[in-house]
Protein backbone atom coordinates (compact mmCIF):
# COMPACT_ATOMS: atom_id res chain seq x y z
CA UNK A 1 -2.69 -3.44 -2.36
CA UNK A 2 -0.61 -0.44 -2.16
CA UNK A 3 1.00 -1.30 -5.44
CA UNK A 4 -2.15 -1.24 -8.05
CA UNK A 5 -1.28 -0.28 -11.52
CA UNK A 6 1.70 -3.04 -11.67
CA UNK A 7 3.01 -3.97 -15.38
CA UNK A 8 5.64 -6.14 -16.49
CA UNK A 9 6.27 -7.81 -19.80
CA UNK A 10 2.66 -8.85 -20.83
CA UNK A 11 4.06 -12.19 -21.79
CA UNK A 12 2.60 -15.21 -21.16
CA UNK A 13 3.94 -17.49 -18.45
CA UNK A 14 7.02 -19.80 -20.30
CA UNK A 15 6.97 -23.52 -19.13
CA UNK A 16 10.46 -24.60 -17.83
CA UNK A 17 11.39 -26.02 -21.19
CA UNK A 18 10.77 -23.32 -22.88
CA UNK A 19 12.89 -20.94 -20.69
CA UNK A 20 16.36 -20.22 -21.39
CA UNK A 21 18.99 -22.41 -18.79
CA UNK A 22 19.12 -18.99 -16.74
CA UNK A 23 15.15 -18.54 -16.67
CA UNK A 24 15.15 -22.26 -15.40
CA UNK A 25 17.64 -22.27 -12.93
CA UNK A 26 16.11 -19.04 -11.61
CA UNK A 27 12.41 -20.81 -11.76
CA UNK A 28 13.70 -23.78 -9.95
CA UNK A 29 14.92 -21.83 -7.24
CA UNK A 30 11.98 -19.91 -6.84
CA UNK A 31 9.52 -23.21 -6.96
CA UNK A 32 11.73 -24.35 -4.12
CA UNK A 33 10.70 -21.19 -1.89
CA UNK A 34 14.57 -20.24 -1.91
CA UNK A 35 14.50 -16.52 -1.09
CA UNK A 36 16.30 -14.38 -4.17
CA UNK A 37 19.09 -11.87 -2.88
CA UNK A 38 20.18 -8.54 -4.36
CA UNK A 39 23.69 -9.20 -5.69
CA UNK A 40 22.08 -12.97 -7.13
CA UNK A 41 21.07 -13.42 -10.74
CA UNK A 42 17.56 -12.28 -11.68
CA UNK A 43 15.53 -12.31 -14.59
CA UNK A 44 15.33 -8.46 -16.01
CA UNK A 45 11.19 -8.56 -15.68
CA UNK A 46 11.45 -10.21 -12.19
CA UNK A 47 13.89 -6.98 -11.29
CA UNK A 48 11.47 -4.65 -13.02
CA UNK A 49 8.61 -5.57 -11.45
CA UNK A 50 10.08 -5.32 -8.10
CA UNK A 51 11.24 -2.03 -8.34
CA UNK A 52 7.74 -1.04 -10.03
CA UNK A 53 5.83 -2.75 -6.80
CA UNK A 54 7.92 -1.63 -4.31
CA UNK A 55 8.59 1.91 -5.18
CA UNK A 56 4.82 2.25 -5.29
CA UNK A 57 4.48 0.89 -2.18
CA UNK A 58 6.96 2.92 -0.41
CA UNK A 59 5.15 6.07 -2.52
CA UNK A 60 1.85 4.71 -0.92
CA UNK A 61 2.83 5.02 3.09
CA UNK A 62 4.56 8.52 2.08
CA UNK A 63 1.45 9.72 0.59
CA UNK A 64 -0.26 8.26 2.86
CA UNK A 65 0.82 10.32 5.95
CA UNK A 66 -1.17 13.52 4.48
CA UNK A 67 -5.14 12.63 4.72
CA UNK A 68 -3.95 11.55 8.68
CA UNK A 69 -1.45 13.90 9.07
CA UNK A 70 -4.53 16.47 8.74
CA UNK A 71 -6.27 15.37 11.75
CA UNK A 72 -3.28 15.46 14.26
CA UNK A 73 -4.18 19.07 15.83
CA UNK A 74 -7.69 18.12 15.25
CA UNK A 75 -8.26 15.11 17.15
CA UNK A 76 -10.35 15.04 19.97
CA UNK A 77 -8.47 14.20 23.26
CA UNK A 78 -4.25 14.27 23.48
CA UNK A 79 -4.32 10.48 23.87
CA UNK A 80 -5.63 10.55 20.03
CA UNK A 81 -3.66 13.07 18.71
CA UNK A 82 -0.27 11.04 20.80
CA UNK A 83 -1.64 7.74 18.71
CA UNK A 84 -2.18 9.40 15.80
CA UNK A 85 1.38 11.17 15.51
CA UNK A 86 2.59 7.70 16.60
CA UNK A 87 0.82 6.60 13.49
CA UNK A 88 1.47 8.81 10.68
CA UNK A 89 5.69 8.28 12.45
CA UNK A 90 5.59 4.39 11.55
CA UNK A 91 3.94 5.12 7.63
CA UNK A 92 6.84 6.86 6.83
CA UNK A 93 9.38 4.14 8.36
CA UNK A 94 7.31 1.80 6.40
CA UNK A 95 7.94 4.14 3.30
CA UNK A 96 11.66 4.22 4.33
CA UNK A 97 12.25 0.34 4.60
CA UNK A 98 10.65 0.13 1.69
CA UNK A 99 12.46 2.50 -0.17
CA UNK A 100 15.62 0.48 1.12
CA UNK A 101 14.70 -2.72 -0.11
CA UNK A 102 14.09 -0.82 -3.56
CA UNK A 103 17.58 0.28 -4.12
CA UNK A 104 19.10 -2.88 -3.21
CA UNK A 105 17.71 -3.41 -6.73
CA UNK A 106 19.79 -0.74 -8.40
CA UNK A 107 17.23 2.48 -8.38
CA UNK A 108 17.86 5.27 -6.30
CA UNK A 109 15.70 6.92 -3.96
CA UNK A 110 15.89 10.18 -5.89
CA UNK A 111 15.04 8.35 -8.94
CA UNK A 112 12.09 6.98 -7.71
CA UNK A 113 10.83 10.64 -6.03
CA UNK A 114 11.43 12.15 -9.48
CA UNK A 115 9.08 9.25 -10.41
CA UNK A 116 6.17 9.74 -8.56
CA UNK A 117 6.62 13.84 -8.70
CA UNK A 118 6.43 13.89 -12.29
CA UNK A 119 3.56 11.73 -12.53
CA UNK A 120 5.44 8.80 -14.03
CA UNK A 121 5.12 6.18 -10.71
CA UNK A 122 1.93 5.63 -8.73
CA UNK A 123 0.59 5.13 -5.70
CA UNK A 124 -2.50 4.26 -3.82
CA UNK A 125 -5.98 5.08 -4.88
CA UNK A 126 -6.92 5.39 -1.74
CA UNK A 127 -5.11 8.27 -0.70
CA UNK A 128 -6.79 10.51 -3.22
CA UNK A 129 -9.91 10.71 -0.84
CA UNK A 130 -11.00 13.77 1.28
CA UNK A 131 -10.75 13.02 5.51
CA UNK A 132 -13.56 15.01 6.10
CA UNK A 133 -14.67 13.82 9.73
CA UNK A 134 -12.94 12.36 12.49
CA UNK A 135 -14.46 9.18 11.96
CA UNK A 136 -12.84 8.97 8.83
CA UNK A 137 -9.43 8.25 10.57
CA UNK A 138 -11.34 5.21 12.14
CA UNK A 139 -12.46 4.06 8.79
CA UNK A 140 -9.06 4.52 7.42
CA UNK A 141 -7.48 2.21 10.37
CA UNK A 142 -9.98 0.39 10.02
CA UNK A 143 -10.69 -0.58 6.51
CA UNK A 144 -8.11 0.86 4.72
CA UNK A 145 -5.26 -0.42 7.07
CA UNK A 146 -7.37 -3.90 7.07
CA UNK A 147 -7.47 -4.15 3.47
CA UNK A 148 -3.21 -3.20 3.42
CA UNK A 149 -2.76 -5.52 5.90
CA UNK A 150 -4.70 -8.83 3.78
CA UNK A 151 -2.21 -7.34 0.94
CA UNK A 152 0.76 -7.79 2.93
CA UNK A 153 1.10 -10.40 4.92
CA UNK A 154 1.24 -12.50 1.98
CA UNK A 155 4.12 -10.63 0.94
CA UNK A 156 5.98 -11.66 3.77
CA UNK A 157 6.51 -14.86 1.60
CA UNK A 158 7.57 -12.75 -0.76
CA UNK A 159 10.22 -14.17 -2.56
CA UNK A 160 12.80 -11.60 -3.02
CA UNK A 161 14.35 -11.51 0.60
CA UNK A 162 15.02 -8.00 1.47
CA UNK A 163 10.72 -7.21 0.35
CA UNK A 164 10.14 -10.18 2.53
CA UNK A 165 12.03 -9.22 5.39
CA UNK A 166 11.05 -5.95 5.46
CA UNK A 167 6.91 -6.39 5.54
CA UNK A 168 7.36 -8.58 8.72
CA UNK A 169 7.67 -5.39 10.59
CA UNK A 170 5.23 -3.32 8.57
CA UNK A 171 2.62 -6.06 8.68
CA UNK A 172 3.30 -6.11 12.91
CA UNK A 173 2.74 -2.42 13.02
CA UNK A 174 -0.09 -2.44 10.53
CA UNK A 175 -2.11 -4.76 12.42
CA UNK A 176 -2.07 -1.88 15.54
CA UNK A 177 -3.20 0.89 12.99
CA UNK A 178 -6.58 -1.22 12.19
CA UNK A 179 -7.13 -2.09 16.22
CA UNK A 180 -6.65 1.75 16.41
CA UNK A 181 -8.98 2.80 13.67
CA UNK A 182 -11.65 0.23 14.82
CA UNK A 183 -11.30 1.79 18.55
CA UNK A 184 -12.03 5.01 16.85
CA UNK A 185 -15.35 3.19 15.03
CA UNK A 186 -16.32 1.63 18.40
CA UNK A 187 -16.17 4.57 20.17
CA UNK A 188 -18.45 6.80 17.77
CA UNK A 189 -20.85 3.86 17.34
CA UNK A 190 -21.61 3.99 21.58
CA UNK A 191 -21.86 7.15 21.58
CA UNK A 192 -24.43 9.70 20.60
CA UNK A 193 -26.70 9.43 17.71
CA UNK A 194 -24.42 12.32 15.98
CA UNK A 195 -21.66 9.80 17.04
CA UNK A 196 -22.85 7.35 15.14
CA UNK A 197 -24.11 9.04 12.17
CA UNK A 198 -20.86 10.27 11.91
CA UNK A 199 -19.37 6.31 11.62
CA UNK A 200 -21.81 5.49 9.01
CA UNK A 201 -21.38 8.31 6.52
CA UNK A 202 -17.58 7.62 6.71
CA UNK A 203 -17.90 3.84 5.82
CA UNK A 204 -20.49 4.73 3.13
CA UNK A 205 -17.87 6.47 1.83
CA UNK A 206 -14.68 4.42 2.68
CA UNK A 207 -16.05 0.67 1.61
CA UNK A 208 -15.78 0.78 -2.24
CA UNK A 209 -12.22 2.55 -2.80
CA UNK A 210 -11.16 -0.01 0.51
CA UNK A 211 -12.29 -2.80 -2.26
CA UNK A 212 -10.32 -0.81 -5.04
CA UNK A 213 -7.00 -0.81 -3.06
CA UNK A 214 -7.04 -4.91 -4.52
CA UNK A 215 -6.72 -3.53 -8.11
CA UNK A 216 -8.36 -4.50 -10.94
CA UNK A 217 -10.34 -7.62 -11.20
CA UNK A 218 -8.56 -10.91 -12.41
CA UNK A 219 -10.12 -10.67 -15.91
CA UNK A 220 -8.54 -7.19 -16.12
CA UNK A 221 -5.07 -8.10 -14.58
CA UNK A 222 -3.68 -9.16 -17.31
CA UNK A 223 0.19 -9.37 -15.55
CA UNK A 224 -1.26 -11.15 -12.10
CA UNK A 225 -0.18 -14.88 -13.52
CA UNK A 226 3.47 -14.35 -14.04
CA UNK A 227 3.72 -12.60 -10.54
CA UNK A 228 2.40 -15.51 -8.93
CA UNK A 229 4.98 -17.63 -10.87
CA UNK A 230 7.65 -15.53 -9.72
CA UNK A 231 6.37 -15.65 -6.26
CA UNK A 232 6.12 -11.93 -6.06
CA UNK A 233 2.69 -12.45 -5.42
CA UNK A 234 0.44 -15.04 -3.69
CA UNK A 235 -2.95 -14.66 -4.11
CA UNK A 236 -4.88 -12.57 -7.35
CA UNK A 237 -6.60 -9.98 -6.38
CA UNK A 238 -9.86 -10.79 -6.67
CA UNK A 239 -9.63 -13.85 -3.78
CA UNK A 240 -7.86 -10.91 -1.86
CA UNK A 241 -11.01 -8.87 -2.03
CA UNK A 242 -12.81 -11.57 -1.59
CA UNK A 243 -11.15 -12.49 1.97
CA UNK A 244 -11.04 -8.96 3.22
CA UNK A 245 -14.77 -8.55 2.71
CA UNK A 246 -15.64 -12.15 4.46
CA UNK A 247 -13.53 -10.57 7.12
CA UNK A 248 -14.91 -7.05 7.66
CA UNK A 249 -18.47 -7.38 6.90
CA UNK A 250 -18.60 -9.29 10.19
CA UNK A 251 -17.28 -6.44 11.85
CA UNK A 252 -20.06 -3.87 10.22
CA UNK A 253 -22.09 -6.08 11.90
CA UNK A 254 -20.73 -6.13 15.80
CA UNK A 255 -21.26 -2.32 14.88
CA UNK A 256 -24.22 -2.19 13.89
CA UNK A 257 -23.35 -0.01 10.92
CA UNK A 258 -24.99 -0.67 7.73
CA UNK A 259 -22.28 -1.73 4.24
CA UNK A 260 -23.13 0.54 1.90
CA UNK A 261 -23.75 -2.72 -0.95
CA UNK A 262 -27.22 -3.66 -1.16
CA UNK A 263 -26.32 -7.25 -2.82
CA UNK A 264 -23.78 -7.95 0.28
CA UNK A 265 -25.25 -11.14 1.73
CA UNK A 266 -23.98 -14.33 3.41
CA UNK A 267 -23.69 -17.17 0.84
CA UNK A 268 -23.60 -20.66 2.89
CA UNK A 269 -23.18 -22.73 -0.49
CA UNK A 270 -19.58 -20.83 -0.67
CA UNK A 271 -18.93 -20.11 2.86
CA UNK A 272 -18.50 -16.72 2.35
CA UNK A 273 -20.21 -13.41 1.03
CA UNK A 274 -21.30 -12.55 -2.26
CA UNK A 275 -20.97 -8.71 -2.86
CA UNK A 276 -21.21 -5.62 -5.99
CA UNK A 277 -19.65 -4.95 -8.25
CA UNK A 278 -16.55 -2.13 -7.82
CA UNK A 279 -17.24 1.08 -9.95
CA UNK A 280 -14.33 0.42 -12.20
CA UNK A 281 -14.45 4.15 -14.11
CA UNK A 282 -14.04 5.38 -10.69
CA UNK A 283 -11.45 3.55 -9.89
CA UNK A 284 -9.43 4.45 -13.59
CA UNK A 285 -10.54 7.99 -12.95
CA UNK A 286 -8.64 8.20 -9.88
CA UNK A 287 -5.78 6.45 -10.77
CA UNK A 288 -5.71 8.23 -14.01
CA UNK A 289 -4.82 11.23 -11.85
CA UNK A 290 -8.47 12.60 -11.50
CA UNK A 291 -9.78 11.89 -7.96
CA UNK A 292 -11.09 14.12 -5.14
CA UNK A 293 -7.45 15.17 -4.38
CA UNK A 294 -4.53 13.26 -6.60
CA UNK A 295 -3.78 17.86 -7.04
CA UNK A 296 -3.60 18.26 -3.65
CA UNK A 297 -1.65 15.22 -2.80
CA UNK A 298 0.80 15.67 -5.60
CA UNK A 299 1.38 19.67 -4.94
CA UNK A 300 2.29 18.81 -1.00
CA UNK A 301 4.92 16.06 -1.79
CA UNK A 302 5.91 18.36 -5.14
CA UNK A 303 6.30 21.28 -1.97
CA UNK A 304 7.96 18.74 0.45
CA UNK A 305 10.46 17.98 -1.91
CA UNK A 306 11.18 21.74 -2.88
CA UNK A 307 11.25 22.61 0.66
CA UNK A 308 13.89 19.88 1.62
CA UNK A 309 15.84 21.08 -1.07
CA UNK A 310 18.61 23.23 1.34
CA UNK A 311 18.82 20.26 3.93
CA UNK A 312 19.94 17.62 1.09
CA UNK A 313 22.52 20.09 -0.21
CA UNK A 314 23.45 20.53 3.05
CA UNK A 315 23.97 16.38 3.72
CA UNK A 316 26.16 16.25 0.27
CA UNK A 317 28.17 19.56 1.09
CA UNK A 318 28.87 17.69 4.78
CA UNK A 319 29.95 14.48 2.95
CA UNK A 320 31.77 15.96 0.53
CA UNK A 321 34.08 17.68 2.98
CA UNK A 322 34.29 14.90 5.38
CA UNK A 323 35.71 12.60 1.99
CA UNK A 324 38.11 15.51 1.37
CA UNK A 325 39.22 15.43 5.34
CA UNK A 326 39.69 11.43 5.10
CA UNK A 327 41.97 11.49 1.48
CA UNK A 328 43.95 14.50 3.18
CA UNK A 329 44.51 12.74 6.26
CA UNK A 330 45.78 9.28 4.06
């Protein structure tokens, strides 16, 4: 998920009697898939978490524009580069719906920027990773994009409406990035044997932190049980991983690229595959702010910000005066 280093209370899960008559009424409406509004009554973890999970996903497909974003005047024919802008565009309306459905919860969008600049909010792993090749943009369409897209459309049923609403039309747009990145992969893996070298040394590289993008495993996430009770959440994240590699490996296959796991294999007893285990110091490393790039990433939305400064002072200066115009004219 985009949204891996989620914490709430710690607290165990309360059974209904032992919740307070607000905490009940709240659970009952929940249990009986009735979607939670804005302005409605909410438990102050449920609100929390939201604005935790949400901001770090809308931080996610922001950050997320810069390891494509490098390829644009690099990719190899204008249809590419016209797909690729197209792209990187809809990340950052995904960050922007998102970042809409997070103030409806009483955070503002500069408070959650001054967040994530100062180091306090996270975002996605997997944006900490080098695009070093072309065929990396295929493997991020492909894998990464596949692995967002198992995330979200659970959250669809999401049960705090605006959330909901908004991932029907980032999970619709989503599914085009992964056909995209997997044209990319079919492409370099019928063409020359450079080609296709090319496609394996990216998904050598791209299949584990794809796997880490689920989070931690359910022994480790600790907080995963009272999301689900909340509805927030659907499925933990190790049956996520789970699905997403029953789904690619398959695809490796039609490939003929090679998954860089030698214990992936096809288990018939459990109808799906059994795989390795994630490098879990990796993982911590990176999200601990120690990855290939979490400097580089953080120093271009640390310059974006800076750089926009004029343009926002310019919006408030134009408000300000057209407020002054409207009380004059009254």
């Amino acid at each position: 998920m985009y949204a891996q280093e989620i914490k709430s209370t710690g607290k165990q899960v309360q059974s209904l009697e032992e919740m307070s008559p607000e905490d009940r009424a709240f659970q009952k409406r929940i249990d009986a898939d009735i979607k939670i509004e804005p302005k409605e009554w909410m438990p102050e973890g449920y609100r929390k978490t939201l604005i935790r999970q949400i901001s770090q996903h809308a931080h996610s497909e922001i950050v997320g524009q810069l390891p494509e974003g490098n390829w644009i005047t690099r990719a190899p024919t204008l249809e590419r580069k016209a797909i690729l802008i197209a792209k990187v565009q809809d990340e950052a309306g995904h960050g922007l719906y998102l970042y809409c459905a997070a103030e409806t919860l009483g955070v503002s969008r500069d408070q959650m920027t001054e967040q994530l600049l100062s180091g306090k909010a996270k975002y996605s792993s997997i944006f900490n990773y080098p695009t070093l090749t072309w065929a990396d943009i295929g493997a991020i369409g492909w894998l990464v994009d596949g692995a967002a897209i198992m995330n979200q459309v659970p959250l669809q049923r999401c049960s705090f409406g605006p959330y909901s609403r908004a991932m029907i039309r980032v999970c619709k747009e989503e599914s085009f990035h992964q056909r995209q990145g997997y044209d990319i992969m079919m492409k370099l893996c019928e063409g020359t044997p450079e080609q296709k070298a090319m496609a394996q040394d990216a998904i050598n590289r791209w299949w584990w932190p794809s796997l880490m993008m689920f989070g931690p495993s359910d022994t480790e996430s600790v907080h995963s049980a009272q999301s689900m009770a909340w509805k927030i959440k659907q499925d933990t994240n190790d049956e996520l991983r789970q699905k997403f590699v029953d789904q690619t490996a398959p695809q490796a296959e039609y490939l003929d690229l090679q998954v860089p796991d030698p214990d992936l294999k096809w288990n018939e007893e459990k109808g799906g595959y059994d795989f390795g285990e994630v490098d879990w110091a990796e993982f911590f490393q990176v999200i601990s702010g120690n990855g290939p790039c979490n400097k580089e990433r953080m120093a271009a939305r640390n310059k974006a910000w800076s750089d926009g400064a004029w343009f926002r002072d310019g919006l408030m200066a134009h408000a300000k005066k057209k407020e002054t115009r409207k009380l004059s004219a009254n």
